[in-house]
Protein backbone atom coordinates (compact mmCIF):
# COMPACT_ATOMS: atom_id res chain seq x y z
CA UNK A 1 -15.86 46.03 116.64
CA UNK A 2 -16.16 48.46 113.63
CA UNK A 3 -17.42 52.06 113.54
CA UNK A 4 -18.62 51.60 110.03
CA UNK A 5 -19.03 48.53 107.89
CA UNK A 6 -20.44 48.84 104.75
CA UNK A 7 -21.17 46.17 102.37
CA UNK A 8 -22.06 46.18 98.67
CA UNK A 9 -23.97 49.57 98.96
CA UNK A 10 -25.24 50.99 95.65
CA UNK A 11 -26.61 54.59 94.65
CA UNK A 12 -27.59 55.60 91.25
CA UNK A 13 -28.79 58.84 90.67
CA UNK A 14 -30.73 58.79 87.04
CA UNK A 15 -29.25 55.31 85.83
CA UNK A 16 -25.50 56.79 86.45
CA UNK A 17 -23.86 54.85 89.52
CA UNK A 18 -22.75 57.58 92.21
CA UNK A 19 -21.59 54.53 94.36
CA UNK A 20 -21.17 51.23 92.96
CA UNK A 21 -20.96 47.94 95.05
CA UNK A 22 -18.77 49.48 97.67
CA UNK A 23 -17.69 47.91 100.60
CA UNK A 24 -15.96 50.11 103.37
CA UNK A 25 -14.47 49.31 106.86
CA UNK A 26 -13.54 51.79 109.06
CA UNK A 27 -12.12 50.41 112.54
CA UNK A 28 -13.31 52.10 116.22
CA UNK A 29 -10.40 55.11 117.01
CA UNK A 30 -9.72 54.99 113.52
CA UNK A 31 -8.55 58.55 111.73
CA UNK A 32 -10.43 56.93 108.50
CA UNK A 33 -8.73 59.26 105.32
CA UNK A 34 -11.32 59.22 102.92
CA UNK A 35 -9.44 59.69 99.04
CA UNK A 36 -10.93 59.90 95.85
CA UNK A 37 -10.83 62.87 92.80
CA UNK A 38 -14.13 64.85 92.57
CA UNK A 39 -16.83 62.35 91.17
CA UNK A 40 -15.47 59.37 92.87
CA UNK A 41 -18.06 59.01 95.50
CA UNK A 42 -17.05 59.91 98.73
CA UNK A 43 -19.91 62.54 99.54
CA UNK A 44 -22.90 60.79 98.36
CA UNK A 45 -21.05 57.82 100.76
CA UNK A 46 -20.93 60.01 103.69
CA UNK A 47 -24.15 61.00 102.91
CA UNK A 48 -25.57 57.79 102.94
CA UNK A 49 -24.23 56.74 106.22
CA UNK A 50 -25.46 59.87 107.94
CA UNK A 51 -29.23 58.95 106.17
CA UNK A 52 -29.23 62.07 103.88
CA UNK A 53 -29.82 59.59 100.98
CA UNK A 54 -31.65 56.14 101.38
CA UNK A 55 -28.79 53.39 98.76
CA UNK A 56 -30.70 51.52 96.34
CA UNK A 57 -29.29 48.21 97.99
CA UNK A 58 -26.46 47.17 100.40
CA UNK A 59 -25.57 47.13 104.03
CA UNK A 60 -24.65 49.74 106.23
CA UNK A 61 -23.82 49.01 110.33
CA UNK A 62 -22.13 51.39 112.43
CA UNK A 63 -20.93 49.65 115.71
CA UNK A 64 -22.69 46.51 114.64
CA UNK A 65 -26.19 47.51 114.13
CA UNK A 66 -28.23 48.64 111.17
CA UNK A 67 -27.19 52.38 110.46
CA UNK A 68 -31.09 53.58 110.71
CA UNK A 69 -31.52 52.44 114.50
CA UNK A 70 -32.59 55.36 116.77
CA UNK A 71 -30.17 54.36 119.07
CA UNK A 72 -26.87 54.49 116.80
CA UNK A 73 -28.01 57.60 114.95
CA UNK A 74 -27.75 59.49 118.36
CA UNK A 75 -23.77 58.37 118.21
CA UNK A 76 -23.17 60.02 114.94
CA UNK A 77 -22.23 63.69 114.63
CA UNK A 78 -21.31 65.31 110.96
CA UNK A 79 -19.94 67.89 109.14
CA UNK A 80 -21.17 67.91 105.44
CA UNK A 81 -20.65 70.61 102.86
CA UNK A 82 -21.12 73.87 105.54
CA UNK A 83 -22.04 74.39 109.42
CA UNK A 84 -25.52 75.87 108.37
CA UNK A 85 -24.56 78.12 110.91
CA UNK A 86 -26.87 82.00 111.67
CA UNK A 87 -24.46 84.59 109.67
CA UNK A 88 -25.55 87.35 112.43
CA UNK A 89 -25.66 85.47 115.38
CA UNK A 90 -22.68 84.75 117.95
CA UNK A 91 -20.57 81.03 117.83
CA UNK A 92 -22.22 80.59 121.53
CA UNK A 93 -26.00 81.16 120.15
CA UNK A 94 -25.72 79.11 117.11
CA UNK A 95 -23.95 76.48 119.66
CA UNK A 96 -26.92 76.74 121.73
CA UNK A 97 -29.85 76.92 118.91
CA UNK A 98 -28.30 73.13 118.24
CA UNK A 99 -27.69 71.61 121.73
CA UNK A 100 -31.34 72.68 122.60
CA UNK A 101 -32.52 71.35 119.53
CA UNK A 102 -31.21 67.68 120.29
CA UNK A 103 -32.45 67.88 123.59
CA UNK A 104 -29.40 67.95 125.62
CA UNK A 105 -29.47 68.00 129.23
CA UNK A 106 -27.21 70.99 129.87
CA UNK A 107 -26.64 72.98 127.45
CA UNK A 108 -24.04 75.54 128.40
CA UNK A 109 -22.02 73.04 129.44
CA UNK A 110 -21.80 70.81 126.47
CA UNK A 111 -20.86 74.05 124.25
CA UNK A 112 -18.57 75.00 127.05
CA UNK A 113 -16.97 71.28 126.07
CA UNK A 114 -17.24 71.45 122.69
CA UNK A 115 -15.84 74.93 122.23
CA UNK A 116 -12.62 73.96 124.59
CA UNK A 117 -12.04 70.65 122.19
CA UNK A 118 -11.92 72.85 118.80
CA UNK A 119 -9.85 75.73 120.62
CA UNK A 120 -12.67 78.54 120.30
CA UNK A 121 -13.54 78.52 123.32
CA UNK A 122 -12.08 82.79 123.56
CA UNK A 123 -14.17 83.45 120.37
CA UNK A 124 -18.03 82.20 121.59
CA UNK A 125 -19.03 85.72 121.30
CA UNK A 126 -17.48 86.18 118.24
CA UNK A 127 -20.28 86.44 115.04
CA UNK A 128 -20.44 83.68 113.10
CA UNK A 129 -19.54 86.02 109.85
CA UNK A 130 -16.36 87.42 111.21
CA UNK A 131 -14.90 84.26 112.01
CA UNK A 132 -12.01 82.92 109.47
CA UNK A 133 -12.79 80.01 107.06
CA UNK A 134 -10.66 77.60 109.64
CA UNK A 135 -12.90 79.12 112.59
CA UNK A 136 -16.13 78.54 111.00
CA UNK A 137 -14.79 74.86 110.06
CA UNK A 138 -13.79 74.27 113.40
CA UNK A 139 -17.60 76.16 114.62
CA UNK A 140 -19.30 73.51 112.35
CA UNK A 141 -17.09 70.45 114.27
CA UNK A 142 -18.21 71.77 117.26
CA UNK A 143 -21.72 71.56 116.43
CA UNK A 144 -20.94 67.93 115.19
CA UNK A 145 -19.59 67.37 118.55
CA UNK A 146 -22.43 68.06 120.69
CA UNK A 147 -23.94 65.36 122.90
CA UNK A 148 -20.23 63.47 122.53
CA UNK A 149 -20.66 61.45 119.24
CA UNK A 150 -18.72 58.20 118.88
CA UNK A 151 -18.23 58.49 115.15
CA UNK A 152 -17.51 61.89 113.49
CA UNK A 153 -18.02 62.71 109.70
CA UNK A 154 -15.92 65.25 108.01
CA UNK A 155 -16.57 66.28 103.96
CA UNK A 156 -13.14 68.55 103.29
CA UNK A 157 -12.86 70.18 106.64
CA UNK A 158 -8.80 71.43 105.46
CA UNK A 159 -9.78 72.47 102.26
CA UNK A 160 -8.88 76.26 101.97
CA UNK A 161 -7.39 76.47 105.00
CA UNK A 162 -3.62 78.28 105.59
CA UNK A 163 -0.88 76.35 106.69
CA UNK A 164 -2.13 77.98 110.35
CA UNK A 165 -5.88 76.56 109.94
CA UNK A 166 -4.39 73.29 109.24
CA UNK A 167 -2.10 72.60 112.08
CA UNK A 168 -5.02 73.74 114.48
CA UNK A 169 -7.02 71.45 112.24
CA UNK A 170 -4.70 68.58 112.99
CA UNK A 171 -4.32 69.00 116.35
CA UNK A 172 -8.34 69.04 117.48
CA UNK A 173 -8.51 66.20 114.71
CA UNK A 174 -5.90 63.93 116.93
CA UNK A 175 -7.26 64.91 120.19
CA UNK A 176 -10.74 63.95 118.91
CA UNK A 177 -9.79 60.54 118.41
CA UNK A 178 -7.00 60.21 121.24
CA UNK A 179 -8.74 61.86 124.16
CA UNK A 180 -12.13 61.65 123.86
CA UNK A 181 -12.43 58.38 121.61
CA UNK A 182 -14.52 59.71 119.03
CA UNK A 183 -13.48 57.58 115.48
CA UNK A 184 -13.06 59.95 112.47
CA UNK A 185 -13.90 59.55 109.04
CA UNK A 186 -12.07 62.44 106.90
CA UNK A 187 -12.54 62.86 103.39
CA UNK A 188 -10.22 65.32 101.58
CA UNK A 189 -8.42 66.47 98.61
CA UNK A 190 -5.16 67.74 100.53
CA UNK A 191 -3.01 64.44 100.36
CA UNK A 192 -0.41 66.00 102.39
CA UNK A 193 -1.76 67.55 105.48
CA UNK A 194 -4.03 63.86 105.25
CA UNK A 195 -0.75 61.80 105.72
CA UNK A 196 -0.28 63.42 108.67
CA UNK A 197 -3.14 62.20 111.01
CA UNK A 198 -4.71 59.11 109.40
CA UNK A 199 -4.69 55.80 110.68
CA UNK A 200 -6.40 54.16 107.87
CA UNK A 201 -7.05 55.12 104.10
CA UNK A 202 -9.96 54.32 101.26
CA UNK A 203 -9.17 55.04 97.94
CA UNK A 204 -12.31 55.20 96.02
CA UNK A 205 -13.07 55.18 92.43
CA UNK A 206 -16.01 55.75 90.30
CA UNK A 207 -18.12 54.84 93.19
CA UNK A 208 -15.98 51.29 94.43
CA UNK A 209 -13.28 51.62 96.69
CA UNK A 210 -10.40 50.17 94.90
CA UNK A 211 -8.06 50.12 97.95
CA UNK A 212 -8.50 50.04 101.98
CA UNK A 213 -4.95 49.74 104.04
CA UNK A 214 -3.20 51.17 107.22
CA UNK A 215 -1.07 53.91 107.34
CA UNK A 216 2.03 51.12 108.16
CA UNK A 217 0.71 49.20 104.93
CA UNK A 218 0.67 52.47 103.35
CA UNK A 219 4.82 52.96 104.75
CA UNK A 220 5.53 49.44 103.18
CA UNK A 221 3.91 50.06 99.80
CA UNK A 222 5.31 53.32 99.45
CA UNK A 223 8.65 53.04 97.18
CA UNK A 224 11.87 54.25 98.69
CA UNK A 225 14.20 56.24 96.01
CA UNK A 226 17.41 57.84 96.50
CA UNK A 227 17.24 61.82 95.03
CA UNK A 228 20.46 64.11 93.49
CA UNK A 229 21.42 66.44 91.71
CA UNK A 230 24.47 66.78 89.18
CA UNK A 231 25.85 69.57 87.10
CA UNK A 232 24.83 67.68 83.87
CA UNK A 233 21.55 65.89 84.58
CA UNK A 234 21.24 64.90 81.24
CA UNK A 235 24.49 62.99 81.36
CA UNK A 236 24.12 61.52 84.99
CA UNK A 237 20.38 59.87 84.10
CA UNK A 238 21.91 58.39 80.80
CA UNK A 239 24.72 57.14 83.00
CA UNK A 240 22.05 56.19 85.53
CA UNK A 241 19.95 54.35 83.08
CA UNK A 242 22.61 52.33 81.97
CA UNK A 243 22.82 50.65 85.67
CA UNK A 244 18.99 51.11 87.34
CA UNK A 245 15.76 50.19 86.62
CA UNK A 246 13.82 53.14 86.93
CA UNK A 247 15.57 56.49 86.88
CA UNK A 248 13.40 59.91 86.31
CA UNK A 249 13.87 63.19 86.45
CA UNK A 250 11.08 64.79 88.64
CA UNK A 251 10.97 68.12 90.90
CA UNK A 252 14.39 69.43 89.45
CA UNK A 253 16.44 66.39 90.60
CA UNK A 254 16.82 62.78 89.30
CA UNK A 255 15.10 60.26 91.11
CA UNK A 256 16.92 56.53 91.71
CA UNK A 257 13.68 54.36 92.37
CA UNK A 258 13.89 51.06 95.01
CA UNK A 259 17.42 51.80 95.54
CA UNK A 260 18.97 53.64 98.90
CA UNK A 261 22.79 53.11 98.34
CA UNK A 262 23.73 56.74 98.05
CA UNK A 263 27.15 55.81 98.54
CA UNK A 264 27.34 53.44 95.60
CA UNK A 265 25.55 55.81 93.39
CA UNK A 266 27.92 58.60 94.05
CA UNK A 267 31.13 56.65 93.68
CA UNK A 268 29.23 54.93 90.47
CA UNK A 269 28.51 58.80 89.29
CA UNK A 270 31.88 59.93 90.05
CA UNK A 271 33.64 57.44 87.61
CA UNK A 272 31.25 57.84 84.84
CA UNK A 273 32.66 61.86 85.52
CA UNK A 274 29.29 63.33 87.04
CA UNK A 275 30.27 64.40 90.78
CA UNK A 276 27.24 64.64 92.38
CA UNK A 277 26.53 68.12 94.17
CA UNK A 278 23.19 66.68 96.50
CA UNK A 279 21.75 63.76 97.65
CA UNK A 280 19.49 62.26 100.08
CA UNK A 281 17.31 59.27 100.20
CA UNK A 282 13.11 59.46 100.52
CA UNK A 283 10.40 57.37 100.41
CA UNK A 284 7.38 58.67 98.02
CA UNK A 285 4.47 60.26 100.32
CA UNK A 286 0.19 59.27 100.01
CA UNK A 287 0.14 61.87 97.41
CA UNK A 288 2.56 60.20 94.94
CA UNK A 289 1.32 56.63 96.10
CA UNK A 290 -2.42 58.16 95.21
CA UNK A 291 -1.64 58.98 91.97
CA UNK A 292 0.72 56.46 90.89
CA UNK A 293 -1.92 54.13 91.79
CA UNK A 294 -4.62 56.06 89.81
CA UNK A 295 -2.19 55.57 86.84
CA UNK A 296 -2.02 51.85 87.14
CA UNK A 297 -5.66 51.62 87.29
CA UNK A 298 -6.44 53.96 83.98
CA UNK A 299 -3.87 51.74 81.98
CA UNK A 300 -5.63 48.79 82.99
C-alpha cells in the first residue's frame, strides 16, 4: 500500500496552473524528498493533500481511501509554513492547547511522547519566543505529531537552520520513520542535507512532477567523474579534451566525466608533461543531478 497516491490533480489559481496534471506516489515508510525551485508547486500540493485547498480535478488517496474521509484525515499530521505556535506561552502549554483541542485521551502523556521524539523534551518550559529557529521547527513537528500520525507533512522544515539544527533535524526525521513508522513527505530547498535521509525523490516542475525515483535509482543515474588538479589546468583540460568526452573545469579542479581510471589519467597526464598534484574519483550528488536535469528540460 501507498501513503499518498495522487493522480492527475489540477489547481489553478486565476487561470494560471499552480499544479498541473500531477501524479505523485509516495510509498508507506517512505522519507518522500519533495524538490522543485520556488513556483514549482510543491506547497499548494501539500496543501491540497492536507485539504487546505479543494484541486479543481484529480485524485487524491492516502492509504487507499479518498483523502477527505474522516477516518484518514485523523492519520495525517503537518507542518506548513509556521507552528502557529502562542509567542508568550511555554512549548508544554502550546503542546497542550493542541492535544486538547483534537480530543486526545491523555494529554500529558502524548506531549510527554512527542517532546521525547523531537529531543525537547528539557525545554517544555521553555517560551515559545526564546526558542531557536531549529527548536521552534522541531516545536511545530511535535505538534504535527500528536495523536501518532501515520503520514507526516513537512514544507522546508531545514531551511535556515545551522549545520547543528540540521543534524538534530536529521536524526528525529529518521527516527520518525524508523521507530515509530510514521511515512514522511519533506519538501525542501537544501539538496544536500535532503540526500542524506530520503528514500524517495519528486522533482516537480511548473506544477507536473517531471521525475519520481529511489534514492538507489538516484545512485545509478548519478554520473561518476574522476576530479584533479594540475599546475597548468589550462594545458591538462586541452590535453584532456583531446582523449575524453566531457572534461570541465568546475569548483577549482578539472572534472573527467563517466570515467574512474585515475591511474590511466595520471600516467596519460604525465606523458603529455602535466604531473598531476590531486586526484580522487566522485560521483555527482542530488544537487548536481537536480540541476543538470533542470538544464536538460529548459533546452528542450
Amino acid at each position: 500500500m501507498n501513503a499518498i497516491e495522487i493522480r492527475n490533480l489540477t489547481k489553478s489559481f486565476r487561470g494560471l496552473y499552480a499544479v498541473d496534471h500531477l501524479n505523485m506516489t509516495v510509498p508507506v515508510g517512505a522519507i518522500y524528498g519533495f524538490i522543485g525551485e520556488n513556483g514549482s508547486g510543491k506547497s499548494t500540493t501539500e496543501k491540497l493533500i492536507c485539504g487546505h485547498l479543494v484541486p479543481d480535478k484529480g485524485t487524491i488517496k492516502l492509504f487507499g481511501r479518498k483523502y477527505t474521509d474522516a477516518g484518514v484525515r485523523v492519520r495525517v499530521g503537518a507542518l506548513i509554513e509556521n507552528a502557529g505556535c502562542f509567542p508568550h506561552s511555554s512549548v508544554w502549554d502550546n503542546l497542550k492547547m493542541q492535544a486538547l483541542n483534537l480530543g486526545l485521551a491523555d494529554p500529558d502523556q502524548e506531549i510527554r511522547r512527542v517532546l521525547e521524539i523531537v529531543r525537547m523534551e528539557d525545554s517544555a518550559d521553555l517560551k515559545f519566543r526564546k526558542c531557536s529557529l531549529g527548536m521552534k521547527q522541531r516545536v511545530g513537528i511535535a505538534m504535527a505529531l500528536l495523536g501518532d500520525p501515520a503520514l507526516l507533512i513537512l514544507d522546508e522544515p531545514i531551511n535556515g537552520l545551522d549545520a547543528d539544527g540540521m543534524r538534530l533535524m536529521r536524526e528525529v526525521l529518521v527516527d520518525i520513520t524508523k521507530n515509530y513508522h510514521c511515512t514522511v513527505l519533506i519538501s525542501s530547498h537544501i539538496l544536500g542535507e535532503l540526500e542524506k535521509i530520503a528514500t524517495h525523490y519528486g522533482i516537480i516542475r511548473q506544477g507536473r512532477m517531471i521525475m519520481e525515483l529511489t534514492a538507489e535509482e538516484l545512485e545509478g543515474r548519478a554520473r561518476s567523474f574522476v576530479s584533479l588538479k594540475t599546475r597548468d589546468m589550462a594545458g591538462a583540460k586541452a590535453a584532456l579534451c583531446a582523449r575524453f568526452a566531457d572534461v570541465r573545469e568546475e569548483e577549482g579542479c578539472l572534472r573527467v566525466y563517466d570515467v574512474d581510471d585515475t591511474e590511466g589519467i595520471v600516467d596519460y597526464l604525465m606523458k603529455q608533461g602535466h604531473p598531476v598534484s590531486e586526484i580522487t574519483k566522485n560521483r555527482i550528488g542530488l544537487e548536481e543531478y537536480y540541476i543538470e536535469l533542470m538544464s536538460k528540460k529548459e533546452a528542450d
